[in-house]
Protein backbone atom coordinates (compact mmCIF):
# COMPACT_ATOMS: atom_id res chain seq x y z
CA UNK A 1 65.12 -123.66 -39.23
CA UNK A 2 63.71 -122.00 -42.40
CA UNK A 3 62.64 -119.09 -42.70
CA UNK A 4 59.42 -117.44 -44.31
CA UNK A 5 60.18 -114.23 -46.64
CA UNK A 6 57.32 -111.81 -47.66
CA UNK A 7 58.99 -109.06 -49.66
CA UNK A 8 62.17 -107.80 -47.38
CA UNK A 9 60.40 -108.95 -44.51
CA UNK A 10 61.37 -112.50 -43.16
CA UNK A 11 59.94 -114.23 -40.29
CA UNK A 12 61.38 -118.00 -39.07
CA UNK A 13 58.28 -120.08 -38.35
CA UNK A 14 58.54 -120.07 -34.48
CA UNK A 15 58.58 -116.25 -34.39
CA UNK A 16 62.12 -116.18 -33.29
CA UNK A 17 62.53 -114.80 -29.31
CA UNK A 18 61.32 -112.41 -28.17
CA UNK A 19 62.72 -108.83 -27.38
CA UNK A 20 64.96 -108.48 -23.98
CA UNK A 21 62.29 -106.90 -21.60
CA UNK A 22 59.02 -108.98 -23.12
CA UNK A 23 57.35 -110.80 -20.15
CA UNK A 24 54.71 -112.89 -20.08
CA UNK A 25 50.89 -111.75 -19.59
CA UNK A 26 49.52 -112.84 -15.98
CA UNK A 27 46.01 -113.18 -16.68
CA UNK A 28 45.98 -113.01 -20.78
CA UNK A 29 42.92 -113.45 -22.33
CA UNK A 30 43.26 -116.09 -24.11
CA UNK A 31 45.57 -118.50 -22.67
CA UNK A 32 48.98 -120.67 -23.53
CA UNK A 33 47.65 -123.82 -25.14
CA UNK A 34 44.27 -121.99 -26.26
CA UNK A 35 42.99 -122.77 -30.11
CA UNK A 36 41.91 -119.53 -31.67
CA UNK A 37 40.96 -118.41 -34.83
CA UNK A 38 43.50 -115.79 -36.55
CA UNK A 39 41.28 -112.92 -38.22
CA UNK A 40 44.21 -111.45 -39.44
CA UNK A 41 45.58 -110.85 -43.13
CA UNK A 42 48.62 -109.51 -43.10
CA UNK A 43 50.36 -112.60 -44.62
CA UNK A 44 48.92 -114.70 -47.05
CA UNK A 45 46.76 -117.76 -45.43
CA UNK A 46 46.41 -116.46 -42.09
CA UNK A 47 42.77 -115.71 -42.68
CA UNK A 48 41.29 -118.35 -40.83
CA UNK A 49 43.57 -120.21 -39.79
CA UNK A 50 43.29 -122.11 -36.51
CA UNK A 51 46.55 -121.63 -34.13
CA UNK A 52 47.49 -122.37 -30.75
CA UNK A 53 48.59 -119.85 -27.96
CA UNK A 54 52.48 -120.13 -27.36
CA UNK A 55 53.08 -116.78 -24.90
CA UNK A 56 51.03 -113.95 -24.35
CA UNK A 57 52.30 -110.43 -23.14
CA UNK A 58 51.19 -107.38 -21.46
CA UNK A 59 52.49 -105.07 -24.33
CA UNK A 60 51.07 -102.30 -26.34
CA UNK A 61 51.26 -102.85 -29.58
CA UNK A 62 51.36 -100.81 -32.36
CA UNK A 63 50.86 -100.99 -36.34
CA UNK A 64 53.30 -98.56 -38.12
CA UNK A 65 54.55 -96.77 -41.30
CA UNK A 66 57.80 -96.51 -42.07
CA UNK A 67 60.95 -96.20 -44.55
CA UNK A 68 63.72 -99.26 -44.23
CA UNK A 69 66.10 -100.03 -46.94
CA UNK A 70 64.50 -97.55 -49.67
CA UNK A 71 61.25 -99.72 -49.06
CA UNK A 72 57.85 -97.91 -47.69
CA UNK A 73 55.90 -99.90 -45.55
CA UNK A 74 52.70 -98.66 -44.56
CA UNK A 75 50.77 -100.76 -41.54
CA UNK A 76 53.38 -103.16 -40.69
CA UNK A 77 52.06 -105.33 -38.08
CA UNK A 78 53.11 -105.46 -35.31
CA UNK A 79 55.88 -103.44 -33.37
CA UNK A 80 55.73 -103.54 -29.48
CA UNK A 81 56.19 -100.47 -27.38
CA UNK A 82 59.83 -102.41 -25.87
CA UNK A 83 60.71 -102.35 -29.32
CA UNK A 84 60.41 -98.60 -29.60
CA UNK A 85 61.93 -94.94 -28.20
CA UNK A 86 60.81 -91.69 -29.30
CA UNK A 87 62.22 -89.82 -32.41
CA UNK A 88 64.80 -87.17 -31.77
């Protein structure tokens, strides 16, 4: 499997899995197998772009700033609240 670099950040195309503790959504709204519509821009081409529903999860998430590897990201997209603790 390849995987996708923008910048430092690399994604493989399936997503990879997802964090221990991530279960699915019971009643998401929109559903595995649904076609949507991405309205998001965040990497280039995702603008309109039809995709299908894979898994769906009761999460918050959150968009965050932050310093990794003497890089600055501002609004990285997206970071779920399993994926986080509070600062010391």
């Amino acid at each position: 499997m390849s995987a996708h670099h923008h910048g430092e950040h690399t994604h493989t195309p399936d997503g990879g899995a997802p964090p221990v503790g991530i279960n699915e959504a019971a009643n998401p709204t929109y559903p595995v197998g649904a076609t949507v519509v991405l309205h998001a821009d965040h990497m280039p081409g995702m603008e309109g772009a039809e995709a299908t529903v894979v898994s769906s999860t009761n999460e918050t998430v959150y968009m965050v700033d932050l310093d990794m590897d003497g890089m600055r990201m501002t609004n990285h997209k997206w970071v779920v609240e399993s994926e986080m603790r509070p600062s010391r």
